[in-house]
PDB file of N, CA and C in Angstrom:
ATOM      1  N   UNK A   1      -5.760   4.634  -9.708  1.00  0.00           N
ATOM      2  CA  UNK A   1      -6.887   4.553  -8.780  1.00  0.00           C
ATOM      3  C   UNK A   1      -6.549   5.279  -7.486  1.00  0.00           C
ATOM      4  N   UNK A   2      -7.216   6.044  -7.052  1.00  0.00           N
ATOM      5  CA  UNK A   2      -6.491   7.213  -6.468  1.00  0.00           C
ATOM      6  C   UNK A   2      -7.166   6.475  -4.840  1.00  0.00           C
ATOM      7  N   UNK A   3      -8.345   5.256  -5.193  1.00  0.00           N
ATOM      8  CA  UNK A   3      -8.109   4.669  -3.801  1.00  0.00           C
ATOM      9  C   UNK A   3      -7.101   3.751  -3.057  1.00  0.00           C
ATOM     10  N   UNK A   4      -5.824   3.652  -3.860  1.00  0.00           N
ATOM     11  CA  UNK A   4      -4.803   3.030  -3.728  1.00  0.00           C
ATOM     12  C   UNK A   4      -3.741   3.850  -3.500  1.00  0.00           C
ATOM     13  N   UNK A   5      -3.693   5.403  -3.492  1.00  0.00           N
ATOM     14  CA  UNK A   5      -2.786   5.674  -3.827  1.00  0.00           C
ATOM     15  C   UNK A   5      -2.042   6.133  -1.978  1.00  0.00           C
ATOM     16  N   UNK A   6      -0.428   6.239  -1.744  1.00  0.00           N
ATOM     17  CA  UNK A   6      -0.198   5.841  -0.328  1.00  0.00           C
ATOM     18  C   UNK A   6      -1.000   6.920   0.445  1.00  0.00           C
ATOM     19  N   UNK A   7      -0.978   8.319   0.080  1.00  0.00           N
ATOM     20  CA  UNK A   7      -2.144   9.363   1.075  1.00  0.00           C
ATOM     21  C   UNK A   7      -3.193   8.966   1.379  1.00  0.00           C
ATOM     22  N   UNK A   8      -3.477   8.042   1.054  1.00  0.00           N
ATOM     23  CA  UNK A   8      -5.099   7.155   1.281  1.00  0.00           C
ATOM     24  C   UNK A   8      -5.164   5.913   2.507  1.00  0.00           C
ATOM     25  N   UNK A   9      -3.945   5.323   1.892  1.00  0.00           N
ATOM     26  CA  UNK A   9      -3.310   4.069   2.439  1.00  0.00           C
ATOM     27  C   UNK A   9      -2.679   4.598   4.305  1.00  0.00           C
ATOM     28  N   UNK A  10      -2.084   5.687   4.184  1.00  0.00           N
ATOM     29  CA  UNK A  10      -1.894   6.050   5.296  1.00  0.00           C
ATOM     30  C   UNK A  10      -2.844   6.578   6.227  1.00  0.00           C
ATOM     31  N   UNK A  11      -4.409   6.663   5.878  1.00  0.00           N
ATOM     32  CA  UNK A  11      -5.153   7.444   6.563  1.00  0.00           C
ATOM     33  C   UNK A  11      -5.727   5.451   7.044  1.00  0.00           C
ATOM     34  N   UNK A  12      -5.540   4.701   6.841  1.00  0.00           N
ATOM     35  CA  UNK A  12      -6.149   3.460   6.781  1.00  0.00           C
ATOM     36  C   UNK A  12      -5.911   2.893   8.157  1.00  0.00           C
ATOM     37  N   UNK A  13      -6.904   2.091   8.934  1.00  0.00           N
ATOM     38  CA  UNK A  13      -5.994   1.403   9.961  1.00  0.00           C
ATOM     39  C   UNK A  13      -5.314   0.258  10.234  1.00  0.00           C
ATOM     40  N   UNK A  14      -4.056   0.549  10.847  1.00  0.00           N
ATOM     41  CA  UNK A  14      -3.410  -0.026  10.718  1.00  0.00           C
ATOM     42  C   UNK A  14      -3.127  -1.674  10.137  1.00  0.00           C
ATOM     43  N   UNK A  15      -4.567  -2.610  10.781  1.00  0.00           N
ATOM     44  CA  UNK A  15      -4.307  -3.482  10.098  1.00  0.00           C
ATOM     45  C   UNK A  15      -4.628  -3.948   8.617  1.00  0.00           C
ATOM     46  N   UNK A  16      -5.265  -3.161   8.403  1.00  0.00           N
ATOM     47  CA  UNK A  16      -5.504  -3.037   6.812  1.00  0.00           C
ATOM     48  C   UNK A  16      -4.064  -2.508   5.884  1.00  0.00           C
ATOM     49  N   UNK A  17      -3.659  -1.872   6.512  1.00  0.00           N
ATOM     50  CA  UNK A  17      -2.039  -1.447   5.819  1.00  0.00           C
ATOM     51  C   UNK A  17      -1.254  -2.485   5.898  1.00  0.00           C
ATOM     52  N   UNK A  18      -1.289  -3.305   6.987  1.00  0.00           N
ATOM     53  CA  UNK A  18      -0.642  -4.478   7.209  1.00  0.00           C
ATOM     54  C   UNK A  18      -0.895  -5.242   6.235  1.00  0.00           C
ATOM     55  N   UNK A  19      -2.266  -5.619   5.754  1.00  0.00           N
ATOM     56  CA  UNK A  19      -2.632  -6.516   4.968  1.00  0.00           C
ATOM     57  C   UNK A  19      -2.512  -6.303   3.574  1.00  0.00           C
ATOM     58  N   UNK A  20      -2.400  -5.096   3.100  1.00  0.00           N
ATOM     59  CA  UNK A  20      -1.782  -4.348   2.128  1.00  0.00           C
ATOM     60  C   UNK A  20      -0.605  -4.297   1.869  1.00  0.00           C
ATOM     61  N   UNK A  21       0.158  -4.062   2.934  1.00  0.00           N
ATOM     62  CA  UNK A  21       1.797  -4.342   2.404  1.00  0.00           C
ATOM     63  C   UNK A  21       2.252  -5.329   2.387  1.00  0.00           C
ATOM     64  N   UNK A  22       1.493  -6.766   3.077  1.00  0.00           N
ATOM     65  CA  UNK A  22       1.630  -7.956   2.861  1.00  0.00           C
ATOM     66  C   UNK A  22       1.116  -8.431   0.866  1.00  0.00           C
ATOM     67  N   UNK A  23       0.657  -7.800   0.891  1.00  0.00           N
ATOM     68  CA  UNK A  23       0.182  -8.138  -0.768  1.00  0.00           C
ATOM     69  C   UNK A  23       1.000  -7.268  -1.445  1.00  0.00           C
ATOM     70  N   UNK A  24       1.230  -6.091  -0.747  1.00  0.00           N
ATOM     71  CA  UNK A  24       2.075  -5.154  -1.562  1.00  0.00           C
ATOM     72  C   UNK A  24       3.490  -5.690  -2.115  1.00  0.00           C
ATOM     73  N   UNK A  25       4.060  -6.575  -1.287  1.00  0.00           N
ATOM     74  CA  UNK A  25       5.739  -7.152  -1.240  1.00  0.00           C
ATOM     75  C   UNK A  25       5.492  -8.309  -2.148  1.00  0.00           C
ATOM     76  N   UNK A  26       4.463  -8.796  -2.672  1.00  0.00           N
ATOM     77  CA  UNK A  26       4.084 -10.322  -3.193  1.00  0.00           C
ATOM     78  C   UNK A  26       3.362  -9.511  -5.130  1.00  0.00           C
ATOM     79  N   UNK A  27       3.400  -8.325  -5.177  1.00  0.00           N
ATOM     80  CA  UNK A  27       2.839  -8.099  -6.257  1.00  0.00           C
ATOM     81  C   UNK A  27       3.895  -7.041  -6.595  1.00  0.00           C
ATOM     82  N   UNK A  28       4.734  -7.354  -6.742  1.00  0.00           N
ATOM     83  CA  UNK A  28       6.080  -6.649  -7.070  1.00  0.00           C
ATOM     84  C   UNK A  28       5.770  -5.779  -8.212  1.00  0.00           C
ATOM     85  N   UNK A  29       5.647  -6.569  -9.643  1.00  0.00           N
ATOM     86  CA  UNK A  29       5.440  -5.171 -10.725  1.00  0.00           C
ATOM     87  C   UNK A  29       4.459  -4.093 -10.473  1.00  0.00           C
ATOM     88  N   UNK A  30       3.824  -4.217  -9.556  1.00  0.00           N
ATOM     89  CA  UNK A  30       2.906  -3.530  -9.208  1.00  0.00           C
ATOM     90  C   UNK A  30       3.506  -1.895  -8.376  1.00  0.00           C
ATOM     91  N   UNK A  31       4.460  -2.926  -8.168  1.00  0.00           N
ATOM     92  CA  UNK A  31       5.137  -1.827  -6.249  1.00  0.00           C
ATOM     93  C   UNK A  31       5.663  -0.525  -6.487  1.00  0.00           C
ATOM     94  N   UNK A  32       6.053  -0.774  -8.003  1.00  0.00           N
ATOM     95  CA  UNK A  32       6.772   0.936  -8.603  1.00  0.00           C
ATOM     96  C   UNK A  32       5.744   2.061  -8.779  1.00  0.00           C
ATOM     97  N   UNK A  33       4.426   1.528  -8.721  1.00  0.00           N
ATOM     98  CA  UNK A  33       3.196   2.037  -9.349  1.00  0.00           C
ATOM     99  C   UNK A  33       3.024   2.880  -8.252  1.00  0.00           C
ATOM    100  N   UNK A  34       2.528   2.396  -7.125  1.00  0.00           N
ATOM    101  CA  UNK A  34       2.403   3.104  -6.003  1.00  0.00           C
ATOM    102  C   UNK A  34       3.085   3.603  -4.657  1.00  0.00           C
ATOM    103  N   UNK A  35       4.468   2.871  -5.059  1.00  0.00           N
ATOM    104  CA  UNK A  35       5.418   3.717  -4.500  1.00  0.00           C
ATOM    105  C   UNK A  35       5.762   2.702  -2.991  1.00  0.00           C
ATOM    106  N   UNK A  36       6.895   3.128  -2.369  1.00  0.00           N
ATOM    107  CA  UNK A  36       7.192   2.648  -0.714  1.00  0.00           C
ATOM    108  C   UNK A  36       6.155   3.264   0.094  1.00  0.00           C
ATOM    109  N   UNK A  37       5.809   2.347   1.130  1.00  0.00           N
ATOM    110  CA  UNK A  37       4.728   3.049   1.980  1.00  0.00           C
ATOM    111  C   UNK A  37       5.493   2.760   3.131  1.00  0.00           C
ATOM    112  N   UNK A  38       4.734   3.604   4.386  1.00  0.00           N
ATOM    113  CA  UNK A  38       5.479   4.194   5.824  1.00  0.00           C
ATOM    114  C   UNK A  38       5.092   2.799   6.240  1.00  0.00           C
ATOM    115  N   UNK A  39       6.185   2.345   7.396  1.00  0.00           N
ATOM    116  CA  UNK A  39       6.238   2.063   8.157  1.00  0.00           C
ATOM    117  C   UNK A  39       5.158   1.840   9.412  1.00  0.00           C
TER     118      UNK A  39
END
């Protein structure tokens, strides 16, 4: 789903990334899928 994918995720603001990598760290098999996201 290419609306997930991190070039997307990084155009997002900030607290939505927040809230995303908060789900992101909790859905682990998931995390290889779409990779480490920035900081």
């Amino acid at each position: 789903n290419p609306t997930l994918s991190p070039s997307h995720l990084q155009d997002l603001p900030g607290f939505t990334r927040s809230v995303y990598k908060r789900d992101h760290a909790l859905i682990t098999p998931e995390s290889h899928v779409f990779g480490p996201l920035p900081d």
